[in-house]
N, C-alpha and C. Protein backbone atom coordinates (compact mmCIF):
# COMPACT_ATOMS: atom_id res chain seq x y z
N UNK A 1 9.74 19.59 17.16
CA UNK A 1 9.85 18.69 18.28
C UNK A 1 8.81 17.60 18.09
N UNK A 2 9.13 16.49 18.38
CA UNK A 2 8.47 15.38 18.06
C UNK A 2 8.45 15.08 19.43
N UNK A 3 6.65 14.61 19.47
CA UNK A 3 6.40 13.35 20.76
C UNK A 3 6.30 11.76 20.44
N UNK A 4 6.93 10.64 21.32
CA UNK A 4 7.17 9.30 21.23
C UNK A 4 6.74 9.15 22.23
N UNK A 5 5.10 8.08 22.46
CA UNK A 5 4.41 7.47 22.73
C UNK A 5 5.10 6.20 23.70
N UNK A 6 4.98 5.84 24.65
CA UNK A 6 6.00 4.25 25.05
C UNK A 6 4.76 3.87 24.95
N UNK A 7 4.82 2.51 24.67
CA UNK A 7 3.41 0.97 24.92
C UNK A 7 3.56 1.06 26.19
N UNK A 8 2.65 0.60 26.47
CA UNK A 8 2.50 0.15 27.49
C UNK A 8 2.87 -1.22 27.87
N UNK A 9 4.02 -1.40 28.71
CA UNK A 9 4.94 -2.93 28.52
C UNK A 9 3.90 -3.50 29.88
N UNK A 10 3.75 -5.33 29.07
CA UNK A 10 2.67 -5.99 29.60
C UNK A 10 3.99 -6.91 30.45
N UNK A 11 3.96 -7.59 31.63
CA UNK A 11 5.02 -8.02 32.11
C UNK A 11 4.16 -9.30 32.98
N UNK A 12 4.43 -10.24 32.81
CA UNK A 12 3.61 -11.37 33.58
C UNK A 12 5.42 -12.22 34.36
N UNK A 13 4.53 -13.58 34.84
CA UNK A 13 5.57 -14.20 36.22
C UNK A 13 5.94 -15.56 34.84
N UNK A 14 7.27 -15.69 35.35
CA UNK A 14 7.58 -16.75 34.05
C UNK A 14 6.31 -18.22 34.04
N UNK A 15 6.21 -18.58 35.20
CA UNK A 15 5.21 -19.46 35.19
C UNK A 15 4.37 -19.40 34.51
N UNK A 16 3.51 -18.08 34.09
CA UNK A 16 2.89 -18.24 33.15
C UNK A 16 2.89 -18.13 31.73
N UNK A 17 4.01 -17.00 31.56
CA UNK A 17 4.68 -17.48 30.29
C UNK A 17 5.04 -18.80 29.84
N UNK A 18 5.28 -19.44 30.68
CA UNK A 18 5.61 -21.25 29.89
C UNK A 18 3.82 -21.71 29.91
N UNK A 19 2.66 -21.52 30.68
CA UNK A 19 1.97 -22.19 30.44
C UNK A 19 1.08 -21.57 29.42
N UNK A 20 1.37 -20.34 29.27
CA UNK A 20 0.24 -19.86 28.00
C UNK A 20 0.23 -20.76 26.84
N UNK A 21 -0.59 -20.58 26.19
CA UNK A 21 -0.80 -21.25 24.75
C UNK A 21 -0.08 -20.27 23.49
N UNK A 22 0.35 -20.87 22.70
CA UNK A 22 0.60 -19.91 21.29
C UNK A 22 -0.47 -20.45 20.34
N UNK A 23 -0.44 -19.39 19.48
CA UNK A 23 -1.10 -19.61 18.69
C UNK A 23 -0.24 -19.19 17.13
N UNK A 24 -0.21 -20.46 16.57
CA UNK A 24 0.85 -20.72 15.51
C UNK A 24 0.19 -20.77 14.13
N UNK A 25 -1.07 -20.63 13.63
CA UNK A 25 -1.68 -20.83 12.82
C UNK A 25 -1.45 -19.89 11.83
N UNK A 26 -1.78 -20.47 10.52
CA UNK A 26 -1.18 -19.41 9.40
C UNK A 26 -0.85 -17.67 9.75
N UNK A 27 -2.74 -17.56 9.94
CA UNK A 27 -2.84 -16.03 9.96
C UNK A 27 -2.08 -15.43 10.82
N UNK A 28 -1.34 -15.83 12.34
CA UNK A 28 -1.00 -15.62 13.76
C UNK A 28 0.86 -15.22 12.60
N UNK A 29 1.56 -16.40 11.88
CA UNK A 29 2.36 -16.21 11.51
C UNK A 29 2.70 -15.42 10.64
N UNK A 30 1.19 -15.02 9.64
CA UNK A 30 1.63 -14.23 8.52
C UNK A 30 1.65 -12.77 9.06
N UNK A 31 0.80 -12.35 10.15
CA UNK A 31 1.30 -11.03 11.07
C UNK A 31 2.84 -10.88 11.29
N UNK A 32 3.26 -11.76 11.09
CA UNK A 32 4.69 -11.56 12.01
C UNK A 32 5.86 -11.12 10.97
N UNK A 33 5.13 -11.32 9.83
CA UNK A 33 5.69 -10.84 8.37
C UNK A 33 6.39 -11.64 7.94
N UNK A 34 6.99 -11.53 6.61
CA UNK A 34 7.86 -12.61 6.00
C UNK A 34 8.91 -12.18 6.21
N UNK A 35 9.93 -13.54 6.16
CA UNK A 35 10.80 -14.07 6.87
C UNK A 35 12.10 -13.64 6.44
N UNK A 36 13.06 -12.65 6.47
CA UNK A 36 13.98 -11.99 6.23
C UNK A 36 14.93 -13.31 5.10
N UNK A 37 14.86 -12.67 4.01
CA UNK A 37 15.60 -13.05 3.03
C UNK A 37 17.00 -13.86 3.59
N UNK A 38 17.19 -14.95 3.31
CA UNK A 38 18.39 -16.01 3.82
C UNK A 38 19.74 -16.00 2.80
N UNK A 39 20.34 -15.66 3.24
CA UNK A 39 21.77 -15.93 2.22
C UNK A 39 22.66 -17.27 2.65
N UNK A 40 22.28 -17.93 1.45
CA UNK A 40 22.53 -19.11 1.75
C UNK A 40 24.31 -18.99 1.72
N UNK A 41 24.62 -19.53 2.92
CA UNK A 41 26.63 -19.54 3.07
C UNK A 41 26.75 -21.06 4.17
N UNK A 42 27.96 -20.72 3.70
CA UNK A 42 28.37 -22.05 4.29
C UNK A 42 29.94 -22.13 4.98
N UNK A 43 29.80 -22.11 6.21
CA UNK A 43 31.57 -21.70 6.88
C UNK A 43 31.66 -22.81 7.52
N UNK A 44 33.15 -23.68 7.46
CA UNK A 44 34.01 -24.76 7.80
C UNK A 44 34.71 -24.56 7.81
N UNK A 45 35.53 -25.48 7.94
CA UNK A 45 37.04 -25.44 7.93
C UNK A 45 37.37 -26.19 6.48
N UNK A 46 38.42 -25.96 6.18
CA UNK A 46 39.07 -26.43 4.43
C UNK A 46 40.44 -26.84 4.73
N UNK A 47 40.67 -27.94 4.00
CA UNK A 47 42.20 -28.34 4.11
C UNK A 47 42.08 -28.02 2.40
N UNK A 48 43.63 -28.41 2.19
CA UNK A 48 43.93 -28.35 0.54
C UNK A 48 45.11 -29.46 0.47
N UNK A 49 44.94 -30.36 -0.44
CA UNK A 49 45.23 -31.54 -0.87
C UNK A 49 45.59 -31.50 -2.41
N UNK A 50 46.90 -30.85 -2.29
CA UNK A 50 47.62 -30.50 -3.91
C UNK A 50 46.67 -29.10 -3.73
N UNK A 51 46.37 -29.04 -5.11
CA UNK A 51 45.87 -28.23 -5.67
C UNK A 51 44.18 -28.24 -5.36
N UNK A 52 43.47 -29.01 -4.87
CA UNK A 52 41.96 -29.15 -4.34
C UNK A 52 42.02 -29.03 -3.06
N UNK A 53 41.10 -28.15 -2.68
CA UNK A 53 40.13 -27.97 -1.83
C UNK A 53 39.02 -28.40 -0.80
N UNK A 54 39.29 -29.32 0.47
CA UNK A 54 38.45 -30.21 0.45
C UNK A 54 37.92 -29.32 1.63
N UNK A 55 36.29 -29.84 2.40
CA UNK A 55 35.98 -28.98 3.38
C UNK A 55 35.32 -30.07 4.32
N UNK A 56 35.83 -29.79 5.43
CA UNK A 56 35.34 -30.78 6.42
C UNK A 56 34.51 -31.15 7.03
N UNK A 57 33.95 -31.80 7.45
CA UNK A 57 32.77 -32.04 7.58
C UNK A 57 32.24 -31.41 9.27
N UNK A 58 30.89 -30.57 9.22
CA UNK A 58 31.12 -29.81 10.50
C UNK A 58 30.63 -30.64 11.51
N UNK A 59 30.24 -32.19 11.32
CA UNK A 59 29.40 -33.13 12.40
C UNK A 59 30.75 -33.76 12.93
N UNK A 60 31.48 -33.62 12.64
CA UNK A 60 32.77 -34.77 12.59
C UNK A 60 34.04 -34.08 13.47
N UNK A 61 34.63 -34.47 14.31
CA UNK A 61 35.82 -33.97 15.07
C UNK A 61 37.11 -33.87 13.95
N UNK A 62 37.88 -32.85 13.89
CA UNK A 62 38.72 -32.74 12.81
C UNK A 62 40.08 -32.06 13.96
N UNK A 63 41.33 -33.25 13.46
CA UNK A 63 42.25 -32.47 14.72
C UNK A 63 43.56 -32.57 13.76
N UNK A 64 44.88 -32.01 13.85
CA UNK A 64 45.45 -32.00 13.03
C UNK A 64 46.72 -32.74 14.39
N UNK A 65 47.83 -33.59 13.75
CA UNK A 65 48.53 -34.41 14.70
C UNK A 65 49.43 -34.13 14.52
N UNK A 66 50.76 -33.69 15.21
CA UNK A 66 52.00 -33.37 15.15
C UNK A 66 52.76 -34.68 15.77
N UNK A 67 53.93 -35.01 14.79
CA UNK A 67 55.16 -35.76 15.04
C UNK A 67 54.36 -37.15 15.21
N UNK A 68 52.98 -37.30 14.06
CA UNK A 68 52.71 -39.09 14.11
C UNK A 68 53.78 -39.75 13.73
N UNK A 69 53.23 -41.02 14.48
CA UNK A 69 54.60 -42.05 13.50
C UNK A 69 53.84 -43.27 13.15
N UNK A 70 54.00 -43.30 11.49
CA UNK A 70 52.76 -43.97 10.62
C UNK A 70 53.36 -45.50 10.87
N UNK A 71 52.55 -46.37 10.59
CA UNK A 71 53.50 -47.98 10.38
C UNK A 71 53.34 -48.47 9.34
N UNK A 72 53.98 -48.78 8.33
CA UNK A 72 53.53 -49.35 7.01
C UNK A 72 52.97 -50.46 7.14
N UNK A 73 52.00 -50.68 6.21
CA UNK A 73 51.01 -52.12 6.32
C UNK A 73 52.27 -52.47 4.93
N UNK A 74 52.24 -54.26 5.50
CA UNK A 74 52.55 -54.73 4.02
C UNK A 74 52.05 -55.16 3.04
N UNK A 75 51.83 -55.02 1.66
CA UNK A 75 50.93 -55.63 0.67
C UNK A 75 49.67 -54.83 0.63
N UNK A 76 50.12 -53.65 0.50
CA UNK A 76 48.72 -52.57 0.24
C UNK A 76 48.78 -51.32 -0.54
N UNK A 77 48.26 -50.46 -0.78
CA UNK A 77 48.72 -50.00 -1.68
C UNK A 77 49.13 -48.89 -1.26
N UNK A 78 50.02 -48.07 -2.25
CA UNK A 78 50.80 -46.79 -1.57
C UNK A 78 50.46 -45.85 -1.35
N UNK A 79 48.74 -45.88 -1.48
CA UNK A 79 48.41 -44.49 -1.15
C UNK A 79 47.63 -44.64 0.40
N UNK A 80 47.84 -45.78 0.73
CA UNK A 80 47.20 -46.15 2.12
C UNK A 80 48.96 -46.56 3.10
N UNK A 81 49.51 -45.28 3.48
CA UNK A 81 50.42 -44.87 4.09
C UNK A 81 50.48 -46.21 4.80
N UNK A 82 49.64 -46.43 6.12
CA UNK A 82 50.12 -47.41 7.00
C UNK A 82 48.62 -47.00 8.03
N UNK A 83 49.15 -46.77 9.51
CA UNK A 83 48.43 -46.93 10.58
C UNK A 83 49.30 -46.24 11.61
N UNK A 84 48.40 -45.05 12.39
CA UNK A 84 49.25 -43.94 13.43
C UNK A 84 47.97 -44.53 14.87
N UNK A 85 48.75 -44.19 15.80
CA UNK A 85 47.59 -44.50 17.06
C UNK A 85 47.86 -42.98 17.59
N UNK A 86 46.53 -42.88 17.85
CA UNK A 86 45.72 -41.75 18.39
C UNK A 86 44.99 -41.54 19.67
N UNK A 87 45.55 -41.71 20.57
CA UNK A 87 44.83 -41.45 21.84
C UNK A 87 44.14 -43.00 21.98
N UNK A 88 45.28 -44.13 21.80
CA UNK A 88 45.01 -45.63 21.87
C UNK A 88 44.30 -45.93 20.69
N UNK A 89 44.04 -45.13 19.79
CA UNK A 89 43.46 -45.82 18.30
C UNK A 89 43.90 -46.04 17.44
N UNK A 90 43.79 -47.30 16.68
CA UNK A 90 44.43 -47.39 15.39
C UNK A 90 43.60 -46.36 14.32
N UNK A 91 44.65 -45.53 13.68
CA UNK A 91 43.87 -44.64 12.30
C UNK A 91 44.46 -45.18 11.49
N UNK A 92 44.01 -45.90 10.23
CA UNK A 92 44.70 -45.71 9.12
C UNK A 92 44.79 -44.26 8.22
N UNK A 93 45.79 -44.13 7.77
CA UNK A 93 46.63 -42.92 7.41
C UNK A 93 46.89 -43.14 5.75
N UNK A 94 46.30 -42.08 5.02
CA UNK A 94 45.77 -41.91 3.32
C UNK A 94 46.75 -41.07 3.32
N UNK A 95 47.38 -41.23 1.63
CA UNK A 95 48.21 -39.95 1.11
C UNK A 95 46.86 -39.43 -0.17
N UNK A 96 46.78 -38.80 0.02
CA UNK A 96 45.71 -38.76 -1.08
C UNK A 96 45.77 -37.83 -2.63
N UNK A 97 47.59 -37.25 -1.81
CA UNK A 97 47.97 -36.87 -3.16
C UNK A 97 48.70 -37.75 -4.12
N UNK A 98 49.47 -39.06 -3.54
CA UNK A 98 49.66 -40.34 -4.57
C UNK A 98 47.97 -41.08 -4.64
N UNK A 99 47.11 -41.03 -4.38
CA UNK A 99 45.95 -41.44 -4.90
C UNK A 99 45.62 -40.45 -6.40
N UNK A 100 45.47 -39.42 -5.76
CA UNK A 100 44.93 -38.02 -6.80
C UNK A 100 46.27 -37.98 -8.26
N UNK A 101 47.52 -38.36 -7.73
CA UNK A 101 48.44 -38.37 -8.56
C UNK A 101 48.81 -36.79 -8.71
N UNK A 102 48.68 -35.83 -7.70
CA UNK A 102 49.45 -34.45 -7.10
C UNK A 102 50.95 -34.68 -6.35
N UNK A 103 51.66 -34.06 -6.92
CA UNK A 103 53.01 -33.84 -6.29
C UNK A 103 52.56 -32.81 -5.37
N UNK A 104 53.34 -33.04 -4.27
CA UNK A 104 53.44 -32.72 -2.91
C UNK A 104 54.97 -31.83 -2.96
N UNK A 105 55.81 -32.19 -3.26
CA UNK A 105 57.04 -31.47 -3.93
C UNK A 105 57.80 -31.79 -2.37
N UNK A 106 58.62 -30.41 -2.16
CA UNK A 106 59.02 -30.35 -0.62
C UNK A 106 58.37 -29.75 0.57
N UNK A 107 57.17 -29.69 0.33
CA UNK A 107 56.46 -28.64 1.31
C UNK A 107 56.01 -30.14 2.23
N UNK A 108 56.39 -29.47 3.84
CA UNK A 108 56.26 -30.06 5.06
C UNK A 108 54.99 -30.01 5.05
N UNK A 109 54.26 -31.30 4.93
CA UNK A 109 52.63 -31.65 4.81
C UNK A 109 52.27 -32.10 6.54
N UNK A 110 51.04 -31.59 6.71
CA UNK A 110 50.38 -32.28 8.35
C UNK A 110 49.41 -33.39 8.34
N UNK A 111 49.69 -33.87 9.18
CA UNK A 111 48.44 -34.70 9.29
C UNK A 111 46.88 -34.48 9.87
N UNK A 112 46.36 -34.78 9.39
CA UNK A 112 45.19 -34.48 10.01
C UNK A 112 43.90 -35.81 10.43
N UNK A 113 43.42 -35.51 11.25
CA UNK A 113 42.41 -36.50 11.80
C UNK A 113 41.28 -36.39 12.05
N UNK A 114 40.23 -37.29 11.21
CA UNK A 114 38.80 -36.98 10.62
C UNK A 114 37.98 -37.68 11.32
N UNK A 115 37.41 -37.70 12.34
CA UNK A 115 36.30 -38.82 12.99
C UNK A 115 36.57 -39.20 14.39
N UNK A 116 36.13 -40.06 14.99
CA UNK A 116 36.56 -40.36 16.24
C UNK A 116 36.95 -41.97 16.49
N UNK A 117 37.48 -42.43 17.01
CA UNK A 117 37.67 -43.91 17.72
C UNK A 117 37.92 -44.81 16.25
N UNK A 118 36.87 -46.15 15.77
CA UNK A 118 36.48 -46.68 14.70
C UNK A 118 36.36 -46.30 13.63
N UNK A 119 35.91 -45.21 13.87
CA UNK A 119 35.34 -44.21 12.81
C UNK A 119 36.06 -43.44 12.03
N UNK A 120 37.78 -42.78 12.43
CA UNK A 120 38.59 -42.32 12.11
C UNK A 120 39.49 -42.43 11.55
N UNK A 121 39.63 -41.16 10.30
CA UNK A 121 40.94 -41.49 9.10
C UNK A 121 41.69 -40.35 9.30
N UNK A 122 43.24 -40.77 9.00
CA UNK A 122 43.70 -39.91 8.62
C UNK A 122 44.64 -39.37 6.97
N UNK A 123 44.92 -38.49 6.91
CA UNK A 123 45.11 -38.25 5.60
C UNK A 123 45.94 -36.93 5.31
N UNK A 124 47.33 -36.60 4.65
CA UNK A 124 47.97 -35.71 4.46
C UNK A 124 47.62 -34.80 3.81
N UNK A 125 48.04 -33.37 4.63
CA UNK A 125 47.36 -31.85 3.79
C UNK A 125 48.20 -30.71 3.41
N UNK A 126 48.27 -30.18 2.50
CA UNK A 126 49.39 -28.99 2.37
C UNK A 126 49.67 -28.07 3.62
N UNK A 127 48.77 -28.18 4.10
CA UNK A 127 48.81 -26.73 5.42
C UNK A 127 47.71 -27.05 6.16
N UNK A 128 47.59 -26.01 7.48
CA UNK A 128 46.99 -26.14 8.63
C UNK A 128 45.79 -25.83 8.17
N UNK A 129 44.41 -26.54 8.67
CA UNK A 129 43.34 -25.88 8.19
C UNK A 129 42.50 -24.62 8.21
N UNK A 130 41.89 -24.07 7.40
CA UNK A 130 41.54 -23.00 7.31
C UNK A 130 40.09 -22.46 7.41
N UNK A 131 39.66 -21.46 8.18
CA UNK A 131 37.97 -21.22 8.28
C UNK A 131 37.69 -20.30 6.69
N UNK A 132 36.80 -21.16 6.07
CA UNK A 132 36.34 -20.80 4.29
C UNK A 132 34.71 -20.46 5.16
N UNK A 133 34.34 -19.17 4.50
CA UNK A 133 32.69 -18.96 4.33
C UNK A 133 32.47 -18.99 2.52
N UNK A 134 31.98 -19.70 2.53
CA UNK A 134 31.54 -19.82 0.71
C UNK A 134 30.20 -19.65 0.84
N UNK A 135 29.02 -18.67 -0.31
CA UNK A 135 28.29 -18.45 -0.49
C UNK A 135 27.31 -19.11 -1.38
N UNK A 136 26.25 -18.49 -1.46
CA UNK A 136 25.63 -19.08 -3.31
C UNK A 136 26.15 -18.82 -4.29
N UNK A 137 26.76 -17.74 -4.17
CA UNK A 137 27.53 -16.93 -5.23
C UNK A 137 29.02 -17.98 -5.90
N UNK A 138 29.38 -18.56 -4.90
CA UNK A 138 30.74 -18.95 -5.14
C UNK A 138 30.21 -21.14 -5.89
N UNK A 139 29.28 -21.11 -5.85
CA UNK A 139 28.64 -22.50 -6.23
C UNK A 139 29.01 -22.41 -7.68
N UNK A 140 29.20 -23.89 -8.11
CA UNK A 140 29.73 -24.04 -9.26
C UNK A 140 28.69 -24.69 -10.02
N UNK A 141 28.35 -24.32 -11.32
CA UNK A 141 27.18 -25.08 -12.11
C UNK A 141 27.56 -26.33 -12.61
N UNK A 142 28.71 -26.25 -12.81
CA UNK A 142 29.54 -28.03 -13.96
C UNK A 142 30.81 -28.44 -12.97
N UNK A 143 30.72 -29.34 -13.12
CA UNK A 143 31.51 -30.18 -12.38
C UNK A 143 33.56 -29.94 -13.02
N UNK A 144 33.84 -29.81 -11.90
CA UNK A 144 35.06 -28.86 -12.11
C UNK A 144 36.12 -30.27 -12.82
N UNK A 145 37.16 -29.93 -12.72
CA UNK A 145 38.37 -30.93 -13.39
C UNK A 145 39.04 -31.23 -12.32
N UNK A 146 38.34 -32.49 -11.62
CA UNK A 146 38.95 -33.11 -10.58
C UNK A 146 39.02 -34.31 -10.79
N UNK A 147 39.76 -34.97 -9.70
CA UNK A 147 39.76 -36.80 -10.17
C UNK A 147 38.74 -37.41 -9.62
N UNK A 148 38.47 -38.40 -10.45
CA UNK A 148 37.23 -38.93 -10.70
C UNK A 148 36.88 -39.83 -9.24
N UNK A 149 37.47 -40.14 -8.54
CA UNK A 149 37.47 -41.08 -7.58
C UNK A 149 37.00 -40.03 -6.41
N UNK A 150 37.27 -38.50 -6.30
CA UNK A 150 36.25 -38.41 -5.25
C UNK A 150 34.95 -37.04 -5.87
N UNK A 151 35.04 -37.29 -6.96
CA UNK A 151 33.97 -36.63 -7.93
C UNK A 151 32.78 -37.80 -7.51
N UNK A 152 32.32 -38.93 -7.71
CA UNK A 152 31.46 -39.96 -7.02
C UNK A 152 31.05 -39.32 -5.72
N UNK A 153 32.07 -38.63 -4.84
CA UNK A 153 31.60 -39.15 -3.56
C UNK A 153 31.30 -36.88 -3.12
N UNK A 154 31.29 -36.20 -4.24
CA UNK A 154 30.86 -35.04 -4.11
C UNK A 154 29.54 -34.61 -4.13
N UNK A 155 29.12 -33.36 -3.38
CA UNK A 155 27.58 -33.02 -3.00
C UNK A 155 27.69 -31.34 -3.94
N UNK A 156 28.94 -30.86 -3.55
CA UNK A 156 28.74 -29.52 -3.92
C UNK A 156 30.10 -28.91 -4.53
N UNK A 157 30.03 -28.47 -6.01
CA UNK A 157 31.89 -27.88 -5.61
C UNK A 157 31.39 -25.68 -5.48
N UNK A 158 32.62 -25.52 -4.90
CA UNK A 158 32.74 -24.33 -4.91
C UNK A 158 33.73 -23.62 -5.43
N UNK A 159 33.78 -22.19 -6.25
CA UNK A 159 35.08 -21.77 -7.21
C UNK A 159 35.05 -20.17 -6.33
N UNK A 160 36.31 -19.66 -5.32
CA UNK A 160 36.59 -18.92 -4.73
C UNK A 160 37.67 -18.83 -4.68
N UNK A 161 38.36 -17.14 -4.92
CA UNK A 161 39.40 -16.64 -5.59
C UNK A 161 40.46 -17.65 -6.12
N UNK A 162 39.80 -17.78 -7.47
CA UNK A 162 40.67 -19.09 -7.90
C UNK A 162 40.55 -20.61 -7.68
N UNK A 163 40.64 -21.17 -6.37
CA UNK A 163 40.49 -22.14 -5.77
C UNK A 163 39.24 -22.84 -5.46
N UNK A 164 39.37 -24.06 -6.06
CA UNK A 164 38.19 -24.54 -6.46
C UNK A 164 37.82 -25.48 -4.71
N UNK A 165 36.90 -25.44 -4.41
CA UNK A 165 36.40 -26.09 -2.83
C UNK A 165 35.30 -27.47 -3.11
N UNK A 166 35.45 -28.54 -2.71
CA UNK A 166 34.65 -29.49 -2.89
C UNK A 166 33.76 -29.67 -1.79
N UNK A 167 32.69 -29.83 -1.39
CA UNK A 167 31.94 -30.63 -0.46
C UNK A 167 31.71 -31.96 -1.04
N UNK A 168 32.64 -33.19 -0.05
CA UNK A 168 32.29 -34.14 -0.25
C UNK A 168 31.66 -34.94 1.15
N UNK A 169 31.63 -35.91 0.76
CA UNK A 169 31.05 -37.35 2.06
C UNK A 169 32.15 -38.19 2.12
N UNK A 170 32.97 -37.39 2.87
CA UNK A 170 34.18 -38.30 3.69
C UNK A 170 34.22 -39.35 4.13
N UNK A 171 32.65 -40.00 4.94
CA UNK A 171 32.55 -41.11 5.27
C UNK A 171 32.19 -41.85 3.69
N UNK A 172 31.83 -41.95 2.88
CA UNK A 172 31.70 -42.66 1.57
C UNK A 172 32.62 -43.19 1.12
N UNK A 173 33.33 -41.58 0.70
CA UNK A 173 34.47 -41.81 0.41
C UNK A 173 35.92 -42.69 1.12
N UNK A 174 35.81 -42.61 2.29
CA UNK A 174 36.95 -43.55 3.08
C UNK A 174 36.64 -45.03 2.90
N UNK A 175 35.11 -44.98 2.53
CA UNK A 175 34.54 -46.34 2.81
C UNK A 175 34.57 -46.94 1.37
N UNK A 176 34.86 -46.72 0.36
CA UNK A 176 35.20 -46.92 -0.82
C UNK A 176 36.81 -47.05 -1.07
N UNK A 177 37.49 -46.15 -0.45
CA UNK A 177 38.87 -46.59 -0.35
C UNK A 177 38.84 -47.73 0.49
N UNK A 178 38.38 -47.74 1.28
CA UNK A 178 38.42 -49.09 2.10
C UNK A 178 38.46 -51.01 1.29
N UNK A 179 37.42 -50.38 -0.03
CA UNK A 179 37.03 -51.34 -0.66
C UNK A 179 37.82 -52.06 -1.51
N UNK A 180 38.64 -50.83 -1.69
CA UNK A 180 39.72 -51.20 -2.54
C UNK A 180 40.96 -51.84 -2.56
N UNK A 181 40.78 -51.63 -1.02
CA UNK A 181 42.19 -52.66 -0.48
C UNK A 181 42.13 -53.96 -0.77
């Protein structure tokens, strides 16, 4: 039979809990022990665009739009669809698999919508988006076999079951297609 001791629990009025002082100084922190090992991961949402992997950005409103109706711009190029309005906004609307030069084949593609007001693109995706947790583990050392146009505008790729995942800068990148018009 074992005896267990309780502390003695110290209980003060919140008032003074907010006015006490801490004391944050090395030694105060290194009592408190070191800092439980971090596994570095990373969970978003992922669309897939052909055969790549893109992952969205988690600062950014991401909505997917049923039954847009795009308007073709004239004298531009074909991978810059046209222009859909969105809750009174003009989006211009990317195919980014005639950019990438991916067949799309017959599969019913969605739209999706990246940003808010000014700020917002849209751009066609194989399927509805998906919650990806990618790890350290799943980080790629060499730069995978993607097209070069949003290889520039990449931070991180990732290789998970098979499927290769990019972290890019969407705003760069739109803003470089932009340039090109």
């Amino acid at each position: 039979m074992s005896t267990v001791l309780a502390e003695k629990t110290i209980t003060m009025l919140p008032s003074e809990a907010l006015n006490r002082e801490f004391d944050l100084s090395h030694a105060a922190l290194s009592e408190l022990g070191a800092p439980a090992e971090q596994h570095q991961s990373l969970t978003t949402h992922s669309v897939l665009v052909g055969n790549i992997g893109l992952l969205l950005p988690e600062d950014e409103v991401s909505e997917l739009v049923g039954m847009a109706s795009v308007c073709r711009l004239p004298n531009t190029a074909a991978w810059l669809n046209g222009v859909t309005t969105v809750r009174g906004n003009m989006i211009p609307v990317f195919d980014l698999h005639d950019l990438f030069g991916i067949s799309h084949g017959n599969v019913k593609r969605k739209l999706i919508v990246v940003g808010e007001a000014e700020t917002a693109v849209a751009f066609w995706v194989n399927d509805f988006p998906q919650l990806i947790t990618l790890s350290g583990e799943d980080s790629m050392t060499s730069t995978p076999p993607i097209p070069s146009l949003i290889k520039d505008h990449s931070r991180e790729y990732y290789l998970r079951d098979g499927q290769i995942w990019v972290d890019w800068n969407i705003e760069s990148f739109f803003t470089m297609l932009g340039e090109m018009l």
